[in-house]
C-alpha atoms as a PDB file:
ATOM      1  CA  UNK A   1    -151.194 -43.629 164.382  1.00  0.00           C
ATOM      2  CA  UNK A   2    -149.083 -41.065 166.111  1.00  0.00           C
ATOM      3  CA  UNK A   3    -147.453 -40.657 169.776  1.00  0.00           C
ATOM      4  CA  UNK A   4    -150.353 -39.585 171.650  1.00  0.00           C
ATOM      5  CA  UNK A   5    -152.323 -43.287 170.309  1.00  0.00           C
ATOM      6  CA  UNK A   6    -148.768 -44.779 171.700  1.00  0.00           C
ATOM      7  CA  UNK A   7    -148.665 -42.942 174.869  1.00  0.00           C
ATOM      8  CA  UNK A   8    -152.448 -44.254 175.646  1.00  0.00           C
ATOM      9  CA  UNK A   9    -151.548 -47.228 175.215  1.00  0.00           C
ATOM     10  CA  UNK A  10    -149.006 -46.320 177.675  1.00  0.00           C
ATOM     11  CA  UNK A  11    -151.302 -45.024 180.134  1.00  0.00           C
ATOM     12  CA  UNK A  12    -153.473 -48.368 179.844  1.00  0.00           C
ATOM     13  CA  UNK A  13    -150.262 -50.288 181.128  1.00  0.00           C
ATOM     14  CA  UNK A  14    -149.951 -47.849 183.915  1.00  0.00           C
ATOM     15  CA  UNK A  15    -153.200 -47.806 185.318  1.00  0.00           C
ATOM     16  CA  UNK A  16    -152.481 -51.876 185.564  1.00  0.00           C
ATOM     17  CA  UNK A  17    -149.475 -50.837 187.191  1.00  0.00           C
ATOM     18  CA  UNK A  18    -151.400 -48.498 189.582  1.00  0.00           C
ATOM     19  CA  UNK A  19    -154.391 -51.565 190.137  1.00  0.00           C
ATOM     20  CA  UNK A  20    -151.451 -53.547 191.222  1.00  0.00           C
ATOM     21  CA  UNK A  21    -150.233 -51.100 194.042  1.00  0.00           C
ATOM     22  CA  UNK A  22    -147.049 -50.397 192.101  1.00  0.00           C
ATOM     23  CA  UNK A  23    -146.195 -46.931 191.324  1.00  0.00           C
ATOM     24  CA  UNK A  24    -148.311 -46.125 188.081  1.00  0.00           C
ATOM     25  CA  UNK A  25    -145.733 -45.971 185.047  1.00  0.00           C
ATOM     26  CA  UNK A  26    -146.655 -47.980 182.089  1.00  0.00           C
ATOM     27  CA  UNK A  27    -144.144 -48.018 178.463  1.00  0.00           C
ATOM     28  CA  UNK A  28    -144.662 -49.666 175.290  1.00  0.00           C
ATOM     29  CA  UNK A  29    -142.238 -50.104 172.400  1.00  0.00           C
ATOM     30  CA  UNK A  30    -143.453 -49.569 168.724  1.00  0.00           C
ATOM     31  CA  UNK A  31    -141.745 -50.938 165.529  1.00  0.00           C
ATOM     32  CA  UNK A  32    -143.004 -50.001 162.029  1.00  0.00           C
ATOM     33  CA  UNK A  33    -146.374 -49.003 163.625  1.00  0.00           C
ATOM     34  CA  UNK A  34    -146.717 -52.041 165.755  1.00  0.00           C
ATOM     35  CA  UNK A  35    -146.595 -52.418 169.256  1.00  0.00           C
ATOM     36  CA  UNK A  36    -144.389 -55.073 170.009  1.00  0.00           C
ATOM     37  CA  UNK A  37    -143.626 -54.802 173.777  1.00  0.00           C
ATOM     38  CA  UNK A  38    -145.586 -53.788 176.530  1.00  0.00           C
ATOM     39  CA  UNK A  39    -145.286 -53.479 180.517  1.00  0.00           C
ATOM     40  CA  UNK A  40    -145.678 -51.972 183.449  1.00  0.00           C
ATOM     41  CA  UNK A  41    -143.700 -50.765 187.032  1.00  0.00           C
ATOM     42  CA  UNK A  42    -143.366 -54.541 188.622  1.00  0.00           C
ATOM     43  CA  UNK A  43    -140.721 -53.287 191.861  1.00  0.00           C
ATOM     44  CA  UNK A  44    -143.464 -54.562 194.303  1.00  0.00           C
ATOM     45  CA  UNK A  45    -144.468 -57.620 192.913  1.00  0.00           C
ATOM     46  CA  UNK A  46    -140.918 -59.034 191.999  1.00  0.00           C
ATOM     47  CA  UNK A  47    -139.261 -57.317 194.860  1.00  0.00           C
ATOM     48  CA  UNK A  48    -136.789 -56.040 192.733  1.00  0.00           C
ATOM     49  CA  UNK A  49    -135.861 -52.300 192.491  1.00  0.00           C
ATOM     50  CA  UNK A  50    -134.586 -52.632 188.909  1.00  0.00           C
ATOM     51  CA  UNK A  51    -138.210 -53.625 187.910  1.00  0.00           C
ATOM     52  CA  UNK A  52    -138.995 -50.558 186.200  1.00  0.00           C
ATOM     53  CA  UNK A  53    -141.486 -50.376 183.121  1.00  0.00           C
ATOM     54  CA  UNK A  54    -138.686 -49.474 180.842  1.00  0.00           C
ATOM     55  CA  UNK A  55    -136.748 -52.747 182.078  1.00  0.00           C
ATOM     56  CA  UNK A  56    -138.859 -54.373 181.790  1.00  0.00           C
ATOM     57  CA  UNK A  57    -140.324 -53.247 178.109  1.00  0.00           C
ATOM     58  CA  UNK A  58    -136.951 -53.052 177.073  1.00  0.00           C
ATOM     59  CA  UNK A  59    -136.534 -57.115 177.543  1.00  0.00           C
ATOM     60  CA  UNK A  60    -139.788 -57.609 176.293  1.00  0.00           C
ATOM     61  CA  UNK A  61    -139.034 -55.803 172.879  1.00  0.00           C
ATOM     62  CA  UNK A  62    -135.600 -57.276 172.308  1.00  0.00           C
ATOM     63  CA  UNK A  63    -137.163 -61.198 172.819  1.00  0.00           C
ATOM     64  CA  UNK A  64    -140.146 -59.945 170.886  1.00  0.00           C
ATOM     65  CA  UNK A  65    -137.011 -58.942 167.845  1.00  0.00           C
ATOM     66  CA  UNK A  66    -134.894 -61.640 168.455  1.00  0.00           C
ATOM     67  CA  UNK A  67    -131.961 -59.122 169.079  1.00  0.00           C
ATOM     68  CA  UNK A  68    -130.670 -56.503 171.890  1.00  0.00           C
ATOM     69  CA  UNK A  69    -130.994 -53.276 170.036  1.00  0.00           C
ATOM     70  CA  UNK A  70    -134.013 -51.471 169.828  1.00  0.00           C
ATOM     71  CA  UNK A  71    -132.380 -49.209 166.715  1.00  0.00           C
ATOM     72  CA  UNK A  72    -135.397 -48.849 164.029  1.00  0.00           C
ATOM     73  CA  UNK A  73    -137.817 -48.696 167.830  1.00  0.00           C
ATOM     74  CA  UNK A  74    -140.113 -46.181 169.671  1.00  0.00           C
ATOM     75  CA  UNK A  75    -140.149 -46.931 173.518  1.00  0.00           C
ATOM     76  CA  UNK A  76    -143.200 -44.777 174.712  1.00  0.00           C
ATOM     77  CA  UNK A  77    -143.263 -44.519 179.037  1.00  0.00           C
ATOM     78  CA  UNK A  78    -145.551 -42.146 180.810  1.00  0.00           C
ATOM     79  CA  UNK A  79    -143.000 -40.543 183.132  1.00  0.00           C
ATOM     80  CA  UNK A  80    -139.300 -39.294 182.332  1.00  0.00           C
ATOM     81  CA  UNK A  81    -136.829 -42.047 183.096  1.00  0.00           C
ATOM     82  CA  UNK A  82    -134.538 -42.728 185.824  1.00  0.00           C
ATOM     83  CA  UNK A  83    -130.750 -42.273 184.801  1.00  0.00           C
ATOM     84  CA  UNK A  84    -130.745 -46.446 185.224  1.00  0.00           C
ATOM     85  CA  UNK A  85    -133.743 -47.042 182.429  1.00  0.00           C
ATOM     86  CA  UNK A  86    -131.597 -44.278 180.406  1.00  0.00           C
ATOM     87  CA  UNK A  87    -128.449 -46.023 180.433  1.00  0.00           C
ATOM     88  CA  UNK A  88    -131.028 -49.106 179.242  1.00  0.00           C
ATOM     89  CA  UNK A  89    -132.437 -47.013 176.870  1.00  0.00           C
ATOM     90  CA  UNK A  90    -128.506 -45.988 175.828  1.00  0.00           C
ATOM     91  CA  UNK A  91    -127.333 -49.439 175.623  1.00  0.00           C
ATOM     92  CA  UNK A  92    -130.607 -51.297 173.673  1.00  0.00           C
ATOM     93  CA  UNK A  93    -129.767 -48.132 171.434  1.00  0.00           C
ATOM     94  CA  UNK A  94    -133.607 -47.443 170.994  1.00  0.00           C
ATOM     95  CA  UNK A  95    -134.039 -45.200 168.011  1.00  0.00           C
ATOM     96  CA  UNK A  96    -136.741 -42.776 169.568  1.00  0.00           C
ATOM     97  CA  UNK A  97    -137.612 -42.163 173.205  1.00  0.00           C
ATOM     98  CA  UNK A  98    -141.537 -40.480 173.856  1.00  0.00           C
ATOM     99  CA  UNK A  99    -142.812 -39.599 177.477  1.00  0.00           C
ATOM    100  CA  UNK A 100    -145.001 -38.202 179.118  1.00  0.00           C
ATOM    101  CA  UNK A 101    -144.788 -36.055 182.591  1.00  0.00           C
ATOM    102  CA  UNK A 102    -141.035 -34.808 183.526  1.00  0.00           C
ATOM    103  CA  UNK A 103    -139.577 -36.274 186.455  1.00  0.00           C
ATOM    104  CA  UNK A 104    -137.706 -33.016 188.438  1.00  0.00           C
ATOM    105  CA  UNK A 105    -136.743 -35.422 191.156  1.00  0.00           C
ATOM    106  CA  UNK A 106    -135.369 -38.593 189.963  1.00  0.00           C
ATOM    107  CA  UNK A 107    -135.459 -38.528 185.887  1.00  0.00           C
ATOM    108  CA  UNK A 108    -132.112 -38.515 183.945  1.00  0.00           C
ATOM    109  CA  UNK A 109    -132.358 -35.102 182.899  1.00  0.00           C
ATOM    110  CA  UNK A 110    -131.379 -33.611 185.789  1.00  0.00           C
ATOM    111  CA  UNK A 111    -128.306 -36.103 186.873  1.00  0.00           C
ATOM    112  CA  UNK A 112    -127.229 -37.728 183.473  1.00  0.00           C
ATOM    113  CA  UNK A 113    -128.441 -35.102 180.539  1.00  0.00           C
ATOM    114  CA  UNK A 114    -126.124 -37.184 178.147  1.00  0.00           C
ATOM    115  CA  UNK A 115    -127.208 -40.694 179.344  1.00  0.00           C
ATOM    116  CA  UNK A 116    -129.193 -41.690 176.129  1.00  0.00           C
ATOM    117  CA  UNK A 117    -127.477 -42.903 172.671  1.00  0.00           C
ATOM    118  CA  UNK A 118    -126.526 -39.702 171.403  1.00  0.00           C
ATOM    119  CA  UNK A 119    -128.953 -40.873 168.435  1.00  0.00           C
ATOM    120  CA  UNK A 120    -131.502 -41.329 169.846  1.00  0.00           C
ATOM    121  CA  UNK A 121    -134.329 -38.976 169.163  1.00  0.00           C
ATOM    122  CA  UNK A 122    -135.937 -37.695 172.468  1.00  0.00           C
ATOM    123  CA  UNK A 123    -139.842 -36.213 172.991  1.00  0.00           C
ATOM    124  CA  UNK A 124    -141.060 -34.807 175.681  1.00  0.00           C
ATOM    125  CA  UNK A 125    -144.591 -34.334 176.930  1.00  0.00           C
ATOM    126  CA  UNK A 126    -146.775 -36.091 175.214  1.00  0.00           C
ATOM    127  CA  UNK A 127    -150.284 -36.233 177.357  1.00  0.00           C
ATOM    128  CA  UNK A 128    -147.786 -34.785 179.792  1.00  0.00           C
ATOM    129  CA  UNK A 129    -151.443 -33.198 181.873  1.00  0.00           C
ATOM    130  CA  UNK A 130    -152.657 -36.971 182.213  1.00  0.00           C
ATOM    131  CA  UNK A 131    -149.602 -38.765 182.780  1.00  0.00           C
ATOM    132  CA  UNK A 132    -148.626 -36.403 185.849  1.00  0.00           C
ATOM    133  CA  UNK A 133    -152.183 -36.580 187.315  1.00  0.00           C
ATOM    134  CA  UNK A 134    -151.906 -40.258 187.692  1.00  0.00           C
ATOM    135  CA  UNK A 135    -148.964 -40.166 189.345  1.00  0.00           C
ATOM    136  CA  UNK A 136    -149.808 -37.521 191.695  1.00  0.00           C
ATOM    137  CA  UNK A 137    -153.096 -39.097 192.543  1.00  0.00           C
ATOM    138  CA  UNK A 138    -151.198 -42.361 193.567  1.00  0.00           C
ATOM    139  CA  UNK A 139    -149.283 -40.731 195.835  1.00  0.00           C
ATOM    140  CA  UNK A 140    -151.991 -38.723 197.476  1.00  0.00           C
ATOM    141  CA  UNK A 141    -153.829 -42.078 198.113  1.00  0.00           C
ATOM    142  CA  UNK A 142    -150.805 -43.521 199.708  1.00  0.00           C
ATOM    143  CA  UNK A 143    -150.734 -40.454 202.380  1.00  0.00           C
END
């Protein structure tokens, strides 16, 4: 299995996302080769702006490991995080962070470049084509 398998499964949690009405991000988080935490944008439905797929896949994972750091961990999200789900990502210390479609508005690279653990491996763009096309066709439906 390899990061595009991961990032479909990805995909899969944003399209329930997307069926939900919430903005169409979906993450999982892999360790040793096994999905161990999935979920999807949930600001709507909980009210809560902190809701984000990488929240909440982040909480999943570490009650899924018993622990808070996501070390020896893959977390795999469609879109570029936020600079607030990087400073998660930072502080879980995830070993490897995969996306999909860049973010030039609100994703960390453009306010907080340094947010993430400094070891933590990043990739970028991964199904980056399908990943942005969901998002974009969201939006155009909400117009």
């Amino acid at each position: 299995m390899n990061d595009t398998h991961f990032m479909k499964q990805a995909l899969i949690e944003a399209d329930k996302a997307a069926a939900k009405g919430e903005v169409p991000v979906g993450a999982v988080v892999v360790c040793k080769g096994r999905v161990i935490a999935r979920a999807c944008n949930l600001t709507e439905a909980l009210n809560d702006v902190t809701a984000h797929a990488e929240m909440q896949v982040i909480t999943a994972a570490a009650n899924a490991l018993g622990g808070k750091y996501l070390n020896d961990c893959t977390l795999y999200v469609t879109v570029e995080p936020c600079v607030m789900c990087a400073g998660a990502i930072a502080w879980a210390q995830t070993g490897r962070l995969v996306f999909g479609a860049p973010d030039e508005k609100r994703g960390y690279r453009r306010y907080a470049q340094q947010a993430l653990h400094p070891k933590t491996e990043v990739v970028s763009g991964i199904m980056a084509d399908e990943c942005s096309q969901k998002m974009k066709e969201f939006f155009l439906s909400k117009r």
